[in-house]
PDB file of N, CA and C in Angstrom:
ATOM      1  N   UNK A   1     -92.989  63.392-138.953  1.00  0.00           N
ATOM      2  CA  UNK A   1     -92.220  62.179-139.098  1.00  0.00           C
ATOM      3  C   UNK A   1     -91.830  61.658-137.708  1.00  0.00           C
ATOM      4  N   UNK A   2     -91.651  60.439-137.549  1.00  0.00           N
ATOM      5  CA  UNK A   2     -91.223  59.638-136.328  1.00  0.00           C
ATOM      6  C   UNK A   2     -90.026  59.855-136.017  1.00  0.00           C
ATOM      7  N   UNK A   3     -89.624  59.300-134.596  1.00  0.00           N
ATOM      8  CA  UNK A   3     -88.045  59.708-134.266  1.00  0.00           C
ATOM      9  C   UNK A   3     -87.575  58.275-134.539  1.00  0.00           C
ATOM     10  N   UNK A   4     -86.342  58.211-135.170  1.00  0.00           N
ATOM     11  CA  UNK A   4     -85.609  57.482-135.422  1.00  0.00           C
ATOM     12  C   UNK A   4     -85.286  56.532-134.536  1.00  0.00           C
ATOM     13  N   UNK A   5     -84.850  55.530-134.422  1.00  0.00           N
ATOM     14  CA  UNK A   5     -84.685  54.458-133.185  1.00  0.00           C
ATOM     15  C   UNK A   5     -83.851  53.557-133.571  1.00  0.00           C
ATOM     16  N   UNK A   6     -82.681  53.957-133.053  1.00  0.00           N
ATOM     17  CA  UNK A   6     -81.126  52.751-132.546  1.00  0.00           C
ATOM     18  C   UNK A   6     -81.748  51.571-131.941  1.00  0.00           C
ATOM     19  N   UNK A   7     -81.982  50.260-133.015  1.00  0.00           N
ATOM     20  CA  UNK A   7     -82.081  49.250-132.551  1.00  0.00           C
ATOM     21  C   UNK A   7     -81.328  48.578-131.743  1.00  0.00           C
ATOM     22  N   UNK A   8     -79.846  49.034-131.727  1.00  0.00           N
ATOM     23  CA  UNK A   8     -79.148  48.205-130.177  1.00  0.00           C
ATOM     24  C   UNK A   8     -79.267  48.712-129.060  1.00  0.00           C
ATOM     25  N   UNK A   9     -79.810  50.343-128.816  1.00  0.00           N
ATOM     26  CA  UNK A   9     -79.914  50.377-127.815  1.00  0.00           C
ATOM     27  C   UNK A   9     -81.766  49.848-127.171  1.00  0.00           C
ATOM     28  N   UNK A  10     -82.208  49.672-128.262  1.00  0.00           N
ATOM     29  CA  UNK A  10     -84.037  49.440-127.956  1.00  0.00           C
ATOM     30  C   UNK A  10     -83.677  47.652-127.426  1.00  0.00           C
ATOM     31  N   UNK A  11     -82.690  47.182-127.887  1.00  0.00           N
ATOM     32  CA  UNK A  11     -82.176  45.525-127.702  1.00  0.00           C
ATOM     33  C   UNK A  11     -81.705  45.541-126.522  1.00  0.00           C
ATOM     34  N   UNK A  12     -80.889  46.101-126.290  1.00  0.00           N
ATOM     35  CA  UNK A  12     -79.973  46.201-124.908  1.00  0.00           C
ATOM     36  C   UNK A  12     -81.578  47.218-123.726  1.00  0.00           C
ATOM     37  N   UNK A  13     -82.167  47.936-123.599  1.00  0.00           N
ATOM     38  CA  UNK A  13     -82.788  48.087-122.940  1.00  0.00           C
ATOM     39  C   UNK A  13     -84.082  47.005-122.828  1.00  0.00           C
ATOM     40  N   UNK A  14     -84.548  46.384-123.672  1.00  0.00           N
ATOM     41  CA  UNK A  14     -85.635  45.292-123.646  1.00  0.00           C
ATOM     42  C   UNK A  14     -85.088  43.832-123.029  1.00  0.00           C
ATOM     43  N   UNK A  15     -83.430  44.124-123.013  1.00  0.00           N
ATOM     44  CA  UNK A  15     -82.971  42.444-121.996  1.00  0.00           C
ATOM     45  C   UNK A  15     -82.709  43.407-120.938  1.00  0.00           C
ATOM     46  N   UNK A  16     -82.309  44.619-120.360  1.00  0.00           N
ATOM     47  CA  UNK A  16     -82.494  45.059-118.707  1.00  0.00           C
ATOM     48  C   UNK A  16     -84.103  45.110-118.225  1.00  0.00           C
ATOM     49  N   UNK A  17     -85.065  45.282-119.454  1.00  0.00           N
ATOM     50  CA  UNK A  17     -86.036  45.066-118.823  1.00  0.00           C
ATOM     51  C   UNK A  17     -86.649  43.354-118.086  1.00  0.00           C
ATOM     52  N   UNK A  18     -85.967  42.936-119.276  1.00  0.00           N
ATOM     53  CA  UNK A  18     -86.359  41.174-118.561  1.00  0.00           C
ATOM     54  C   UNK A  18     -85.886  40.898-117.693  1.00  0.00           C
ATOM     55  N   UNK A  19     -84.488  40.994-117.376  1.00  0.00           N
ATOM     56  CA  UNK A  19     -83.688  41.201-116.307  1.00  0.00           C
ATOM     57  C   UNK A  19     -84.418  41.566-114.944  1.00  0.00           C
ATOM     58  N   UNK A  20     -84.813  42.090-115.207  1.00  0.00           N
ATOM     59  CA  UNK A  20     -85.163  43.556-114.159  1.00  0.00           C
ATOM     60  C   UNK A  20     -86.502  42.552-113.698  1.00  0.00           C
ATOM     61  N   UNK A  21     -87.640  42.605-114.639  1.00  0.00           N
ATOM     62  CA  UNK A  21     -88.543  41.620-114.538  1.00  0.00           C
ATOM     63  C   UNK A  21     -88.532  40.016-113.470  1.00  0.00           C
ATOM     64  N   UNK A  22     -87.544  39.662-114.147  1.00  0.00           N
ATOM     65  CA  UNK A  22     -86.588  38.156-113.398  1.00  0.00           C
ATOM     66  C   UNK A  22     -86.290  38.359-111.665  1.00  0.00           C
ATOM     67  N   UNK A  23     -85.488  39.560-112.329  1.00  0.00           N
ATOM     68  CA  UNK A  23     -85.111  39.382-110.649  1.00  0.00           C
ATOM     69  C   UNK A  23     -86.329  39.491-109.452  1.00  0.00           C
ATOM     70  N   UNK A  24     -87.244  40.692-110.182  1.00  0.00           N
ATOM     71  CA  UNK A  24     -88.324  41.258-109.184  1.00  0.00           C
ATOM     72  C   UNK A  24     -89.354  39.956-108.837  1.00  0.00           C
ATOM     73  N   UNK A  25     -89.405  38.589-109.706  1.00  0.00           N
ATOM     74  CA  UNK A  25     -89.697  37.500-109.944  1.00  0.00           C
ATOM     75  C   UNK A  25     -89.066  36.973-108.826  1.00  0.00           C
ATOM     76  N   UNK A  26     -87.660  36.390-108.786  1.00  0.00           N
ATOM     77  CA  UNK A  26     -86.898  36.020-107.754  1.00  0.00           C
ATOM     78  C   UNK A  26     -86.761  36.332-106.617  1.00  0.00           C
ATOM     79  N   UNK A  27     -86.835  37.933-106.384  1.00  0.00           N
ATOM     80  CA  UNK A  27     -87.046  38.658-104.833  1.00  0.00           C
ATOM     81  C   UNK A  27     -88.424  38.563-104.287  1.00  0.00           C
ATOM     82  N   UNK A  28     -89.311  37.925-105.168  1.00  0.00           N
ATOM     83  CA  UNK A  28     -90.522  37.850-105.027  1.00  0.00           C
ATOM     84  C   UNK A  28     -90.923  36.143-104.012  1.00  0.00           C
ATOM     85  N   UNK A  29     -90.175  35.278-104.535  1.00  0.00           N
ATOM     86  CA  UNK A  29     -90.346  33.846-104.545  1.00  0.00           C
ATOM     87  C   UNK A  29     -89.204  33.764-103.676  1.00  0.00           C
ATOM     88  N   UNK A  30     -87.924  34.455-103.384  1.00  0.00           N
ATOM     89  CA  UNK A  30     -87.175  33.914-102.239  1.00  0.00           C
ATOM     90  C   UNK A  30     -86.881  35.436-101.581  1.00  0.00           C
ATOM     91  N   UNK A  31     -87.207  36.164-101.602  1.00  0.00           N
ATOM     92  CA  UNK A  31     -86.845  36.850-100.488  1.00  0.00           C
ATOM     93  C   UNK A  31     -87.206  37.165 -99.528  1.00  0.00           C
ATOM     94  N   UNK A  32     -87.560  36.353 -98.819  1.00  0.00           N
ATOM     95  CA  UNK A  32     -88.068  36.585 -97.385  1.00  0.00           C
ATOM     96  C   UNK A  32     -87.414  36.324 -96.288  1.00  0.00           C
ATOM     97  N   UNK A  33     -87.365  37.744 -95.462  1.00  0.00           N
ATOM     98  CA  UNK A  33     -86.936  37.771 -94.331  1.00  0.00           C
ATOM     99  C   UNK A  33     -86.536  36.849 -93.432  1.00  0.00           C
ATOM    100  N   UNK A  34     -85.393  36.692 -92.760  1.00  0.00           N
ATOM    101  CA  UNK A  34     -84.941  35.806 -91.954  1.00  0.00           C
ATOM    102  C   UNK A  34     -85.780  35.166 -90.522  1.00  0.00           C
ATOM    103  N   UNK A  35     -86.541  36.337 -90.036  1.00  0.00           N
ATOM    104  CA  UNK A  35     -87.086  36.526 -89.030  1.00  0.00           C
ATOM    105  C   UNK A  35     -87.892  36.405 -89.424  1.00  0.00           C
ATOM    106  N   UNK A  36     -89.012  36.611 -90.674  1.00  0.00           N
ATOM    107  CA  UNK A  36     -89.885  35.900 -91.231  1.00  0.00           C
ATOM    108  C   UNK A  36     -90.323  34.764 -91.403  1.00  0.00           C
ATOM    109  N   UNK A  37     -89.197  34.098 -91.979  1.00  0.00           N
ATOM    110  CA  UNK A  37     -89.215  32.580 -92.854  1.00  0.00           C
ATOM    111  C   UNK A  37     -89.003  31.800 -91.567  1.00  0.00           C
ATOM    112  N   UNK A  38     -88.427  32.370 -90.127  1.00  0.00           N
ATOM    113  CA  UNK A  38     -88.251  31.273 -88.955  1.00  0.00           C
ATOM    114  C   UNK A  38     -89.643  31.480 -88.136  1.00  0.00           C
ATOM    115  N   UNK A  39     -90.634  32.949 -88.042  1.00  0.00           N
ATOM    116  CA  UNK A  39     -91.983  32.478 -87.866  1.00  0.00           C
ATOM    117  C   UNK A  39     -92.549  31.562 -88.599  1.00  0.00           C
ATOM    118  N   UNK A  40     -92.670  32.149 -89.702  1.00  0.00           N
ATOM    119  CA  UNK A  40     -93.346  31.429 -90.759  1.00  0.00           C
ATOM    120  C   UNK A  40     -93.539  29.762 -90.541  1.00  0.00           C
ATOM    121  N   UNK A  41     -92.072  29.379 -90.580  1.00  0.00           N
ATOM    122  CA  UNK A  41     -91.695  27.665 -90.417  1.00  0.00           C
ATOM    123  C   UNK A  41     -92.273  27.223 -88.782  1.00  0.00           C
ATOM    124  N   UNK A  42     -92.183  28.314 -87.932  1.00  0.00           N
ATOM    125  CA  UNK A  42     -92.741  27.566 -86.731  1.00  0.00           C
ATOM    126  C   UNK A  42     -94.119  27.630 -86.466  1.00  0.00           C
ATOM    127  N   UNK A  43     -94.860  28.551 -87.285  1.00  0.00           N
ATOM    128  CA  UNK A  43     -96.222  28.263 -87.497  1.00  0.00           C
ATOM    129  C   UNK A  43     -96.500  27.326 -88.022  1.00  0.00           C
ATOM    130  N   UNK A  44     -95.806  26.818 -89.411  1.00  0.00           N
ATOM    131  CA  UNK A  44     -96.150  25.505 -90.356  1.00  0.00           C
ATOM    132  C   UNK A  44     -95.857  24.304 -89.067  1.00  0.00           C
ATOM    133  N   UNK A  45     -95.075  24.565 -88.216  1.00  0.00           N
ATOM    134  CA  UNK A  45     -95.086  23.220 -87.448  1.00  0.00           C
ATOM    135  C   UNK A  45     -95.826  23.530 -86.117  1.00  0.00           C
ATOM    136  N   UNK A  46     -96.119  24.315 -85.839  1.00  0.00           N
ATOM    137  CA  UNK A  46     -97.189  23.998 -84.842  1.00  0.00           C
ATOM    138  C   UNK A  46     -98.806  23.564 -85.290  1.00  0.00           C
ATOM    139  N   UNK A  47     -99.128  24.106 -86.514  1.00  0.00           N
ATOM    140  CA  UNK A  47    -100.426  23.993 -86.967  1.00  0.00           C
ATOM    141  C   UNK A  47    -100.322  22.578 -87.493  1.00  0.00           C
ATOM    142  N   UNK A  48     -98.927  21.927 -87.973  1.00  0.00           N
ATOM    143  CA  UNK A  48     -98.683  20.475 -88.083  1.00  0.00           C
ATOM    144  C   UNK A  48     -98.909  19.595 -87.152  1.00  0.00           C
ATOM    145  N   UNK A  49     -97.920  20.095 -86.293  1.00  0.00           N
ATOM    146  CA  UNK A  49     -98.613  19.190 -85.022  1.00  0.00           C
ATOM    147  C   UNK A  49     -99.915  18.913 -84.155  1.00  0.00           C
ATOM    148  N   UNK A  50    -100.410  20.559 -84.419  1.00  0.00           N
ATOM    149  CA  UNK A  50    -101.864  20.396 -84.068  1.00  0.00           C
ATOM    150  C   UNK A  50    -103.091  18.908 -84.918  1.00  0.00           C
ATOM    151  N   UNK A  51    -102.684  19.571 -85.771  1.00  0.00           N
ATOM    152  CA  UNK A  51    -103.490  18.544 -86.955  1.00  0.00           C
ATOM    153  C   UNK A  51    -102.947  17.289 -86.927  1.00  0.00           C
ATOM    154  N   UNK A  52    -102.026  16.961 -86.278  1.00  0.00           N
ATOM    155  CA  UNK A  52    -101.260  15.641 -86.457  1.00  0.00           C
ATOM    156  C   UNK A  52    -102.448  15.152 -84.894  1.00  0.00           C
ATOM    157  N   UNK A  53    -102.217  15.368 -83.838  1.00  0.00           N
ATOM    158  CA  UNK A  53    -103.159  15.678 -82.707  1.00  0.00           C
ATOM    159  C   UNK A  53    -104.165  15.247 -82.704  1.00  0.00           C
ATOM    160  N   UNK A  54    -105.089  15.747 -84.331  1.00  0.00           N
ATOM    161  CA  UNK A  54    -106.813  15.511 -84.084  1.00  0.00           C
ATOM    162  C   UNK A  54    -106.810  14.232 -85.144  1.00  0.00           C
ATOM    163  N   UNK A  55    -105.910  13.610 -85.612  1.00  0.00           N
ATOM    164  CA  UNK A  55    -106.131  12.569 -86.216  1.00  0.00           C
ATOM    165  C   UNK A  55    -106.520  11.247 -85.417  1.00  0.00           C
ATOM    166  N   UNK A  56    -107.426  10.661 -86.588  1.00  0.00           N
ATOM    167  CA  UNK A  56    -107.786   9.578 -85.815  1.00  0.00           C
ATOM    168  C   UNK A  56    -107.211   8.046 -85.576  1.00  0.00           C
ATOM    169  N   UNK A  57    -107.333   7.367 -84.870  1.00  0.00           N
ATOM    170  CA  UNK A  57    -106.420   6.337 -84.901  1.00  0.00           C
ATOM    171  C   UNK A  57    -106.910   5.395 -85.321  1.00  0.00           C
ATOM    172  N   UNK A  58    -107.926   4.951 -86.567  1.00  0.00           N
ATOM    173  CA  UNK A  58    -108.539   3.525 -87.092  1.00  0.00           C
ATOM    174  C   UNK A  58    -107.347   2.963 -87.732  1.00  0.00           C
TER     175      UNK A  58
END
C-alpha cells in the first residue's frame, strides 16, 4: 500500500517550490554584479559609439 499524503503540507511545499523557482528566475534576470553591470554598460557604449563612427552620412 502507498504512504499516505497530508495534502497541506504537499500545498504548502509546491508554493515554496514556485517561490523558490521565481526567485532563481529573478536572481537570474537582475542579479548582476555591480562591477559587472558598469563593464557591461561601458562596453554597450563604446561598441555604440564605434558603430555610431562607421555610419554613413547620405
Amino acid at each position: 500500500m502507498t504512504r499516505p499524503v497530508n495534502l497541506r503540507q504537499a500545498r504548502k511545499q509546491r508554493a515554496r517550490d514556485e517561490k523558490r523557482a521565481q526567485g532563481d528566475a529573478n536572481a537570474a534576470k537582475y542579479g548582476e554584479a555591480k562591477h559587472a553591470r558598469a563593464a557591461r554598460r561601458a562596453e554597450d557604449e563604446r561598441t555604440g559609439r564605434a558603430h555610431e563612427a562607421h555610419k554613413r552620412d547620405d
